[in-house]
PDB file of N, CA and C in Angstrom:
ATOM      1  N   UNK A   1       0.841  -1.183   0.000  1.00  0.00           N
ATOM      2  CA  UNK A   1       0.000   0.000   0.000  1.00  0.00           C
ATOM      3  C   UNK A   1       0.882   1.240   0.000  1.00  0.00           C
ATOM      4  N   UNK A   2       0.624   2.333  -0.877  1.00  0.00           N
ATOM      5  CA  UNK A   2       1.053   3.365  -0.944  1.00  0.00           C
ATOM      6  C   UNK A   2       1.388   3.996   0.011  1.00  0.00           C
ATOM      7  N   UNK A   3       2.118   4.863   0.287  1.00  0.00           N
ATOM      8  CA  UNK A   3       2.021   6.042   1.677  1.00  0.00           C
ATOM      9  C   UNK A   3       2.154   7.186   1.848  1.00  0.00           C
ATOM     10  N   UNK A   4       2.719   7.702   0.237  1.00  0.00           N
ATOM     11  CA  UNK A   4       2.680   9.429  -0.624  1.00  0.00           C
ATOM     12  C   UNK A   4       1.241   9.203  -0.693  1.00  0.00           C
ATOM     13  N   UNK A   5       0.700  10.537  -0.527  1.00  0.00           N
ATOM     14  CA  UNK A   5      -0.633  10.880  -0.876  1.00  0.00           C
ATOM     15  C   UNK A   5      -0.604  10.846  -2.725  1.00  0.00           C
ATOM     16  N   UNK A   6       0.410  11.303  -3.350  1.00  0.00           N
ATOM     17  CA  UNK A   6       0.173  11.565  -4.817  1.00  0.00           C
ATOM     18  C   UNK A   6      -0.105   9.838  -5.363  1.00  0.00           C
ATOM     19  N   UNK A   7       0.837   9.045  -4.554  1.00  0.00           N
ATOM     20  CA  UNK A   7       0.923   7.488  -4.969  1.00  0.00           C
ATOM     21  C   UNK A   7      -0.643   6.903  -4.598  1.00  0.00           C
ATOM     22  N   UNK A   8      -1.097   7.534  -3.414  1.00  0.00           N
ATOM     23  CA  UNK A   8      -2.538   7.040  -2.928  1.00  0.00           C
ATOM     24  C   UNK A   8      -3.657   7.659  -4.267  1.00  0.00           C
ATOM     25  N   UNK A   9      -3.573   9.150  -4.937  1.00  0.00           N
ATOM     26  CA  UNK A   9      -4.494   9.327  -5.744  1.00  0.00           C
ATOM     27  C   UNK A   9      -3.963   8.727  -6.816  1.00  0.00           C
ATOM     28  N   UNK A  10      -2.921   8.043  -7.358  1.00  0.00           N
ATOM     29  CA  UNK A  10      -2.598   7.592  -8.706  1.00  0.00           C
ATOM     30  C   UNK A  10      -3.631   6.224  -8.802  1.00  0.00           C
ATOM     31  N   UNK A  11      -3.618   5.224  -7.308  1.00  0.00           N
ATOM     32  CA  UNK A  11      -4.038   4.438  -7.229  1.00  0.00           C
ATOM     33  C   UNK A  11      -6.034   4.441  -7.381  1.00  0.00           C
ATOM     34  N   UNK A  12      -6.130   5.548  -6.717  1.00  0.00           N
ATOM     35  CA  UNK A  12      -7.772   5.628  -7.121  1.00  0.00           C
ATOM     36  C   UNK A  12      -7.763   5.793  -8.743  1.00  0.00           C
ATOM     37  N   UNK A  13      -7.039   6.958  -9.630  1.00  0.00           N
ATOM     38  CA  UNK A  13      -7.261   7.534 -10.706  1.00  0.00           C
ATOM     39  C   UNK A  13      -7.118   6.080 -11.297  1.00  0.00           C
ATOM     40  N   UNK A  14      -5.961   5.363 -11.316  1.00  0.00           N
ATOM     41  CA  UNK A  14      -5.683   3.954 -12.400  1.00  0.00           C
ATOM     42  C   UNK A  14      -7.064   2.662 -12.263  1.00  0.00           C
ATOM     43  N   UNK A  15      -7.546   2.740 -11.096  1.00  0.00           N
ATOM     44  CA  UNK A  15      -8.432   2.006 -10.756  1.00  0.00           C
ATOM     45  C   UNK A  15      -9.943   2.474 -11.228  1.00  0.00           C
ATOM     46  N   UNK A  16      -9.742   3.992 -11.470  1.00  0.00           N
ATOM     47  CA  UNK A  16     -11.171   4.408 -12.464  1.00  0.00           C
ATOM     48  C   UNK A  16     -10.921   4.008 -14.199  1.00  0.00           C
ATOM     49  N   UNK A  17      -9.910   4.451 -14.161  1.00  0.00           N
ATOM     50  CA  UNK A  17      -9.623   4.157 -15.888  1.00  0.00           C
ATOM     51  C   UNK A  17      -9.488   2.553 -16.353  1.00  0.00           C
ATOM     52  N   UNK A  18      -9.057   1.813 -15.360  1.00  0.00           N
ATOM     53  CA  UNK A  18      -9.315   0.520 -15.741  1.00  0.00           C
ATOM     54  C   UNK A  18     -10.698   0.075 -15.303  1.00  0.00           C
ATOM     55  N   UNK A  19     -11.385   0.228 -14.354  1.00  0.00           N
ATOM     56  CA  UNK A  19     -12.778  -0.072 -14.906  1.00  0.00           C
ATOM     57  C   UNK A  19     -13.590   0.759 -15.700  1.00  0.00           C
ATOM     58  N   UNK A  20     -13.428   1.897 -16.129  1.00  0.00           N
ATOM     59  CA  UNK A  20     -14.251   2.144 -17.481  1.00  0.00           C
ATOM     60  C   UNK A  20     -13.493   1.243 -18.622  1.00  0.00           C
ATOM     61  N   UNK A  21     -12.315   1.244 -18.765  1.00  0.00           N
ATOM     62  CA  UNK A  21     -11.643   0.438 -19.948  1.00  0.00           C
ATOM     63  C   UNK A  21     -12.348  -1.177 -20.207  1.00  0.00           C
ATOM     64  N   UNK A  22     -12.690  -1.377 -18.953  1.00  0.00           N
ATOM     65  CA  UNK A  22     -13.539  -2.558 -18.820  1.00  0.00           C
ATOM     66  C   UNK A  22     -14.550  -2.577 -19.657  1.00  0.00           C
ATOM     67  N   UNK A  23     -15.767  -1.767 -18.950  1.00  0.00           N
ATOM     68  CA  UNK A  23     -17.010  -1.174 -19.777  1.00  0.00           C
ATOM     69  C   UNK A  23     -16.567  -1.329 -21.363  1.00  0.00           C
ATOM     70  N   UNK A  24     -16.081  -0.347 -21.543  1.00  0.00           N
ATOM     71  CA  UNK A  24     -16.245  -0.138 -22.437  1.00  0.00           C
ATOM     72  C   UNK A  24     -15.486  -1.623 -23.707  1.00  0.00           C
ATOM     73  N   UNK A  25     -14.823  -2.315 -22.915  1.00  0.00           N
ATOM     74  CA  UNK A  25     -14.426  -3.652 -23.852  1.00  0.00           C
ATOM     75  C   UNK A  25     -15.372  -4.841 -23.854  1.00  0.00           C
ATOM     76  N   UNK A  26     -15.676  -4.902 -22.943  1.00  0.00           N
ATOM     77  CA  UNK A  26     -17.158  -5.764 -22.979  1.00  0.00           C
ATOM     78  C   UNK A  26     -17.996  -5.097 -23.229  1.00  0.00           C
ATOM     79  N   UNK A  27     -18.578  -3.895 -23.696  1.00  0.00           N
ATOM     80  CA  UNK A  27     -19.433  -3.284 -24.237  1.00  0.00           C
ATOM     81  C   UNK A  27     -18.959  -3.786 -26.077  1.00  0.00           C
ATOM     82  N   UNK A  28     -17.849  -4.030 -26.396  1.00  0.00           N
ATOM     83  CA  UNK A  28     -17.311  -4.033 -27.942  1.00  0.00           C
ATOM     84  C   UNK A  28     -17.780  -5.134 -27.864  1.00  0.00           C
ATOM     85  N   UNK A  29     -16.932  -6.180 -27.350  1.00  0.00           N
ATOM     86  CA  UNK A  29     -18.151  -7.605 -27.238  1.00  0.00           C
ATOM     87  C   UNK A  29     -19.205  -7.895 -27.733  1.00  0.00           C
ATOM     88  N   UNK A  30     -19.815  -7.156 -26.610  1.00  0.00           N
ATOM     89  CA  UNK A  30     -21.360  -7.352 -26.884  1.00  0.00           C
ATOM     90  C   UNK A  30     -21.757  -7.540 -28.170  1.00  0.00           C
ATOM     91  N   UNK A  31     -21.088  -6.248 -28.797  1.00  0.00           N
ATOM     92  CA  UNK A  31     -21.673  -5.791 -30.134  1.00  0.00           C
ATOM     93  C   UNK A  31     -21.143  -6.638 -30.976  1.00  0.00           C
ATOM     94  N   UNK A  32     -19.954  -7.104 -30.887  1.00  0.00           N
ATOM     95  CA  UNK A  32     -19.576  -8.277 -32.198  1.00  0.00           C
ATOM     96  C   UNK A  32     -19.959  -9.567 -31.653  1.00  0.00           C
ATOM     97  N   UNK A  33     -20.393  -9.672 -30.450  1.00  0.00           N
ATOM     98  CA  UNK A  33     -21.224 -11.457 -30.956  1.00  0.00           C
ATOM     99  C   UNK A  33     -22.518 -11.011 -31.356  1.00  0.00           C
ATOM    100  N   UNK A  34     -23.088  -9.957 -30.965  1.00  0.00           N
ATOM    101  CA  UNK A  34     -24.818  -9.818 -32.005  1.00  0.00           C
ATOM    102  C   UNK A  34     -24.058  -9.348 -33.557  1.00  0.00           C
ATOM    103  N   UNK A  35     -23.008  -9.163 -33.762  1.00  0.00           N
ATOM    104  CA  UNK A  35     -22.488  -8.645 -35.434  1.00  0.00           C
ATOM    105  C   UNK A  35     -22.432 -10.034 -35.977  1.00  0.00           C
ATOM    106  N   UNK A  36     -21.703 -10.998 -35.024  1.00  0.00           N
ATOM    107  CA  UNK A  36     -21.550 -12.680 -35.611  1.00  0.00           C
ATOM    108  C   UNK A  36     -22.800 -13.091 -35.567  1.00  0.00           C
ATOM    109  N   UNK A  37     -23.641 -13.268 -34.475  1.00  0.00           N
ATOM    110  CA  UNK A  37     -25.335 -13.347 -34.527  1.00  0.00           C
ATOM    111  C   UNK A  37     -26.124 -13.618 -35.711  1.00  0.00           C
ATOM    112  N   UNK A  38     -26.176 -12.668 -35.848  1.00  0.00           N
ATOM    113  CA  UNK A  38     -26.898 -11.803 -37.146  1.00  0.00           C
ATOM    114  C   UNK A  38     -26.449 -12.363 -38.615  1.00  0.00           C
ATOM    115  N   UNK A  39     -25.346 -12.344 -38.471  1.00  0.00           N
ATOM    116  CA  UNK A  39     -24.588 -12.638 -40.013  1.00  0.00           C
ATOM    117  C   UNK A  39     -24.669 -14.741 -39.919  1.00  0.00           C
ATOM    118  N   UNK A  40     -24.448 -15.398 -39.120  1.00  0.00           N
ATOM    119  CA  UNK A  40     -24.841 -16.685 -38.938  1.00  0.00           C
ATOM    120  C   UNK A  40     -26.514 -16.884 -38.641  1.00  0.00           C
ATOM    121  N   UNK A  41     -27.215 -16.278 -39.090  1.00  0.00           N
ATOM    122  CA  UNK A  41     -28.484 -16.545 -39.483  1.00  0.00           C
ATOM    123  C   UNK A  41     -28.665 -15.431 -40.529  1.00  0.00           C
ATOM    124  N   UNK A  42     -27.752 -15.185 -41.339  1.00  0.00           N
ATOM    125  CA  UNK A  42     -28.226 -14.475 -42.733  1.00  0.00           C
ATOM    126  C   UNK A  42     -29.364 -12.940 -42.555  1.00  0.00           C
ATOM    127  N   UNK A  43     -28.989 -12.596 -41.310  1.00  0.00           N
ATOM    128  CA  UNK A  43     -29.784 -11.267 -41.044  1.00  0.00           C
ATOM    129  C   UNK A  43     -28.793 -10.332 -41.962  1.00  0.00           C
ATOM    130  N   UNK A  44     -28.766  -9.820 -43.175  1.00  0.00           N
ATOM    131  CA  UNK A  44     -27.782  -8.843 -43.452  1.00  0.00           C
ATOM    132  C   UNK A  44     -28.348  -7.298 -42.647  1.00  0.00           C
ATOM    133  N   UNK A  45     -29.995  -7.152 -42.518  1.00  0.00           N
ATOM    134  CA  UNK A  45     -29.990  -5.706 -42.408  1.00  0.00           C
ATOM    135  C   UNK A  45     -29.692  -5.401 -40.888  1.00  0.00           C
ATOM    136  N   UNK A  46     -29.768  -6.135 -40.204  1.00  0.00           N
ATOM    137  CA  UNK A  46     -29.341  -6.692 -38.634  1.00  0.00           C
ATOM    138  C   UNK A  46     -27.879  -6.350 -38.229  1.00  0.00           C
ATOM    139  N   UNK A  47     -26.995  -7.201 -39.366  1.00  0.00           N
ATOM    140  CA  UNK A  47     -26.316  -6.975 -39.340  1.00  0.00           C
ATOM    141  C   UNK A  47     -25.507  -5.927 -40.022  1.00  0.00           C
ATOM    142  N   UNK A  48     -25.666  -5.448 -40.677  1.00  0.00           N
ATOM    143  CA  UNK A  48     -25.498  -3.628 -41.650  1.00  0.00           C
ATOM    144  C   UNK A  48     -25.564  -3.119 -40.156  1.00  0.00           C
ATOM    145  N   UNK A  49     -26.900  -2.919 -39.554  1.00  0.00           N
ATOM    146  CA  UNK A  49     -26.891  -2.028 -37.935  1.00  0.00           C
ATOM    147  C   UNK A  49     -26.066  -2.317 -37.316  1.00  0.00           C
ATOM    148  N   UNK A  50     -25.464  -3.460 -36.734  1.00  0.00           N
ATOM    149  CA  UNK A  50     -24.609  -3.839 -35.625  1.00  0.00           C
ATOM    150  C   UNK A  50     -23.096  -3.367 -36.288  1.00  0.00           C
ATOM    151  N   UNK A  51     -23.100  -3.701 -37.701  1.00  0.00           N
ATOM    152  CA  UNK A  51     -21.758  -3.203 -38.155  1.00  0.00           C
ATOM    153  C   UNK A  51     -21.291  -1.976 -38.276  1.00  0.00           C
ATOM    154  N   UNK A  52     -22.532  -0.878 -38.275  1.00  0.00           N
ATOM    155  CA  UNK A  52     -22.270   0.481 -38.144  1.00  0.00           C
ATOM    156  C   UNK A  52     -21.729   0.841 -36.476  1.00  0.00           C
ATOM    157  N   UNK A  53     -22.876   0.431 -35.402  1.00  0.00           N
ATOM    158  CA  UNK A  53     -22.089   0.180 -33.897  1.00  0.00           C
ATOM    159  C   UNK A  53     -21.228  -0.143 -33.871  1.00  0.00           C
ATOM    160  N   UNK A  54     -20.676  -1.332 -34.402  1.00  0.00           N
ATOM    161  CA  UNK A  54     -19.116  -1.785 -33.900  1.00  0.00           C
ATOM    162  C   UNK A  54     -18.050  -0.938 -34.611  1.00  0.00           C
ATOM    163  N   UNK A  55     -18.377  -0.065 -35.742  1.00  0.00           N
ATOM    164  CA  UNK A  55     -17.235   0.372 -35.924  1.00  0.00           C
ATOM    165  C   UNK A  55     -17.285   1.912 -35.101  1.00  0.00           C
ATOM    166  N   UNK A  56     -18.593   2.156 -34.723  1.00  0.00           N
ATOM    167  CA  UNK A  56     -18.803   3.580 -34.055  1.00  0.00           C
ATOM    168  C   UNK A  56     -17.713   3.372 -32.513  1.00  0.00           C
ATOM    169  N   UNK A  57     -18.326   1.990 -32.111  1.00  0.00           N
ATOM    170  CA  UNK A  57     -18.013   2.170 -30.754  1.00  0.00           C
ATOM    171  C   UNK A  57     -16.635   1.676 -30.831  1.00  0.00           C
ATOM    172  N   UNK A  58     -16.236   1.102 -31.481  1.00  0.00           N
ATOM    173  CA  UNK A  58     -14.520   0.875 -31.882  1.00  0.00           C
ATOM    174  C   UNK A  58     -13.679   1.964 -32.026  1.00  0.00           C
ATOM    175  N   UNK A  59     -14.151   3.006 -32.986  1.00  0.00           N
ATOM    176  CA  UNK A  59     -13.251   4.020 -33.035  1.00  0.00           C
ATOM    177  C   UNK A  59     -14.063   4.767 -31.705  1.00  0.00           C
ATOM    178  N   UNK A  60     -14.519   5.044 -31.598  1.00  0.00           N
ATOM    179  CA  UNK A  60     -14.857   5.820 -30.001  1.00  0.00           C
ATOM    180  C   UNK A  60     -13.695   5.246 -28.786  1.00  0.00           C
ATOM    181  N   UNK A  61     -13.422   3.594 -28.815  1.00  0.00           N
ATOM    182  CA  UNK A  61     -12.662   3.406 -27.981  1.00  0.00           C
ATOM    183  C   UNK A  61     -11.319   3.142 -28.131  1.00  0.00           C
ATOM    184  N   UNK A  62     -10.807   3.729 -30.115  1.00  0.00           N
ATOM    185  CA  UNK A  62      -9.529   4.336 -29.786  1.00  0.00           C
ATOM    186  C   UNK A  62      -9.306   5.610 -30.018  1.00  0.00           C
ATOM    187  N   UNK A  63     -10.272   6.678 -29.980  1.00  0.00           N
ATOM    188  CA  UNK A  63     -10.317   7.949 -29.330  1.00  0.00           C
ATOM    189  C   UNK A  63      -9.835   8.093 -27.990  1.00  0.00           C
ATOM    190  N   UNK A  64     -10.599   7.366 -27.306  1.00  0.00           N
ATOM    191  CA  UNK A  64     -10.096   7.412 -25.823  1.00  0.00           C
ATOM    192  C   UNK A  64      -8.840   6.936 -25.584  1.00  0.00           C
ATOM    193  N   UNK A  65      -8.239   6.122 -26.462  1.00  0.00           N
ATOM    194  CA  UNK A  65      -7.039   5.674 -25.875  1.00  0.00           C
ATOM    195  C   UNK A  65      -7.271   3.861 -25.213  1.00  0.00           C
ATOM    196  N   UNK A  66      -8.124   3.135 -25.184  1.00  0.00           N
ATOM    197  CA  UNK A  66      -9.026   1.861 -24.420  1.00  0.00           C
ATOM    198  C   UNK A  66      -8.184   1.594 -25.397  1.00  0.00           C
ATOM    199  N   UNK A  67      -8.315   1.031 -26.928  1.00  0.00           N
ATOM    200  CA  UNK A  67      -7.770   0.167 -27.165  1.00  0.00           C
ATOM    201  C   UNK A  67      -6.772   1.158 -29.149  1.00  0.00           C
ATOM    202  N   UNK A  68      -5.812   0.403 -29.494  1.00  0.00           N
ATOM    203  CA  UNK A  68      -4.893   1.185 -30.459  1.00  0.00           C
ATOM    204  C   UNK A  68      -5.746   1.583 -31.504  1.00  0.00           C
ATOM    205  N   UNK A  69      -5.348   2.731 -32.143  1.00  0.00           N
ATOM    206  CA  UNK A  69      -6.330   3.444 -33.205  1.00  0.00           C
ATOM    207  C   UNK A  69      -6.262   2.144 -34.380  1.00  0.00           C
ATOM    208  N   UNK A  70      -5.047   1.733 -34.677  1.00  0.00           N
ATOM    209  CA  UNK A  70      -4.826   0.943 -35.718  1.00  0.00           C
ATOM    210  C   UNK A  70      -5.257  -0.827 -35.737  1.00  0.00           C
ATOM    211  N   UNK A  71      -5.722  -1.264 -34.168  1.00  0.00           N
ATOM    212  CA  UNK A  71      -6.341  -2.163 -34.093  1.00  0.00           C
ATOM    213  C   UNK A  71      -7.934  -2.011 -34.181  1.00  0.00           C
ATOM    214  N   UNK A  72      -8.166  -0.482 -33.995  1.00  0.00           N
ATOM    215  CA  UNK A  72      -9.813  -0.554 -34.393  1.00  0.00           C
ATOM    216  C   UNK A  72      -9.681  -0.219 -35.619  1.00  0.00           C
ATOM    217  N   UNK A  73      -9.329  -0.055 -36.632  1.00  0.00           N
ATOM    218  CA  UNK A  73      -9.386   0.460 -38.081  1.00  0.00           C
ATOM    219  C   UNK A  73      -8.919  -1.416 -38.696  1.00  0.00           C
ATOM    220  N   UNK A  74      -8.007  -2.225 -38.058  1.00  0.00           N
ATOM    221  CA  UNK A  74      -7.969  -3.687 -38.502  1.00  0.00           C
ATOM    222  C   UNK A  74      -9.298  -4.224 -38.043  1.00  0.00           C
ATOM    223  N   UNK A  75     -10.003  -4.178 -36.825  1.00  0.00           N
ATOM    224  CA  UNK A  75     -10.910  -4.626 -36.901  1.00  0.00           C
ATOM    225  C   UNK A  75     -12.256  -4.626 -37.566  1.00  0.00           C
ATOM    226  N   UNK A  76     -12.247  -3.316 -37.830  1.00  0.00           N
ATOM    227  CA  UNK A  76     -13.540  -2.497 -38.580  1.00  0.00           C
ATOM    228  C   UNK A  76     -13.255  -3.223 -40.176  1.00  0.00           C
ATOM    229  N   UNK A  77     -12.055  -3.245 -40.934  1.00  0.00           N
ATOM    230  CA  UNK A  77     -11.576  -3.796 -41.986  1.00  0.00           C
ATOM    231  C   UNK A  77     -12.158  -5.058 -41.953  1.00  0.00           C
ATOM    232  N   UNK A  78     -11.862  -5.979 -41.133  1.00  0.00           N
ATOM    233  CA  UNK A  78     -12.118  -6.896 -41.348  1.00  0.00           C
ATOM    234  C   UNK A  78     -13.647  -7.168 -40.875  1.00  0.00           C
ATOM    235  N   UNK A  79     -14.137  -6.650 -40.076  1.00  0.00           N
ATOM    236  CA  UNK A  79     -15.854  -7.229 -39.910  1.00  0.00           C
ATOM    237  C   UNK A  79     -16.202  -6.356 -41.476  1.00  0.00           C
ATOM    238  N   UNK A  80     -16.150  -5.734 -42.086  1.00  0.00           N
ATOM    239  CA  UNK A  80     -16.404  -4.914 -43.364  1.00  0.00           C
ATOM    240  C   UNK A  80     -16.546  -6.058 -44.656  1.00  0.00           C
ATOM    241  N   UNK A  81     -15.412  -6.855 -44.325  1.00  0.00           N
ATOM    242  CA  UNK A  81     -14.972  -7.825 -45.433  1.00  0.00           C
ATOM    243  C   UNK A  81     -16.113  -8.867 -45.465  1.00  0.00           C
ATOM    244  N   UNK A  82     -15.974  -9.704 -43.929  1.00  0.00           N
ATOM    245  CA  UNK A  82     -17.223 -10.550 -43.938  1.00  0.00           C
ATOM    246  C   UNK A  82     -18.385 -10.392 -43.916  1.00  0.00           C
ATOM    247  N   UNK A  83     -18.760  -9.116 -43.627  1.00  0.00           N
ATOM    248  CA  UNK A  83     -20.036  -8.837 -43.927  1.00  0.00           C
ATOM    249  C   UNK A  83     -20.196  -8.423 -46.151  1.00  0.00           C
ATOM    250  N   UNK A  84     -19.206  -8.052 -46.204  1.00  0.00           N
ATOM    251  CA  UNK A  84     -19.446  -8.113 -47.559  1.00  0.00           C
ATOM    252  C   UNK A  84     -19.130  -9.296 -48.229  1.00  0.00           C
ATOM    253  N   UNK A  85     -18.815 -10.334 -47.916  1.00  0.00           N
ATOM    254  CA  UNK A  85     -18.424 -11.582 -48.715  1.00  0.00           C
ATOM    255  C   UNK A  85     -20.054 -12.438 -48.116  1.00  0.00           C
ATOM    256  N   UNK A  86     -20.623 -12.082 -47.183  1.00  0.00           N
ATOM    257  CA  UNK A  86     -21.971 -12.654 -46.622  1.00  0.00           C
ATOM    258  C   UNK A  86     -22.903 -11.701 -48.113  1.00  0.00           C
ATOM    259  N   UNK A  87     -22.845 -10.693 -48.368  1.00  0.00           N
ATOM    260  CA  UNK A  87     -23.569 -10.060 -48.816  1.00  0.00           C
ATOM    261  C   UNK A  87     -23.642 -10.685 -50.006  1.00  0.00           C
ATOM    262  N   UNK A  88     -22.792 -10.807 -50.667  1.00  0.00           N
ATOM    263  CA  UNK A  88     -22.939 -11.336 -52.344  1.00  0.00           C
ATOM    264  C   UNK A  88     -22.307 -12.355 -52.548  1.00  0.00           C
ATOM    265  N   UNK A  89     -22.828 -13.506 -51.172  1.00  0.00           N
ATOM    266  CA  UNK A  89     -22.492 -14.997 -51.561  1.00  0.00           C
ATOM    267  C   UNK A  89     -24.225 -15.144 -51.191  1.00  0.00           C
TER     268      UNK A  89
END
């Protein structure tokens, strides 16, 4: 346990940012198993919606810094792909 007061607020501040970082990664979750959902029962317009969320809330969470700008722009790439290879197969 800390015993600087600055070391005692680092410990509250790191302990807020990792549970929103939480939130907000199981919030991405969420949204790509209803994106897989959807697309494994041939919902395309279901899935068109969920694919617009996941890339909203993806780049929203490398705005913040939660997760790398360039792993949400690979991910968005690639749910993009399978939803378009679902589309015109």
């Amino acid at each position: 346990m800390a015993n600087i007061k600055s070391a005692k607020k680092r410990i509250k501040v790191i302990d807020k940012k990792t549970a929103r970082n939480r939130r907000v990664k199981e919030h991405i979750k969420a949204v790509l198993k209803s994106f897989d959902a959807a697309l494994a029962e041939n919902d395309l317009e279901a899935a068109e919606q969920q694919l617009k969320l996941a890339e909203k809330k993806l780049m929203q969470a490398a705005s913040k810094g939660t997760i790398h700008k360039k792993a949400a722009s690979r991910k968005v790439g690639r749910l993009t792909n399978r939803f378009n290879k679902a589309k015109n197969a």
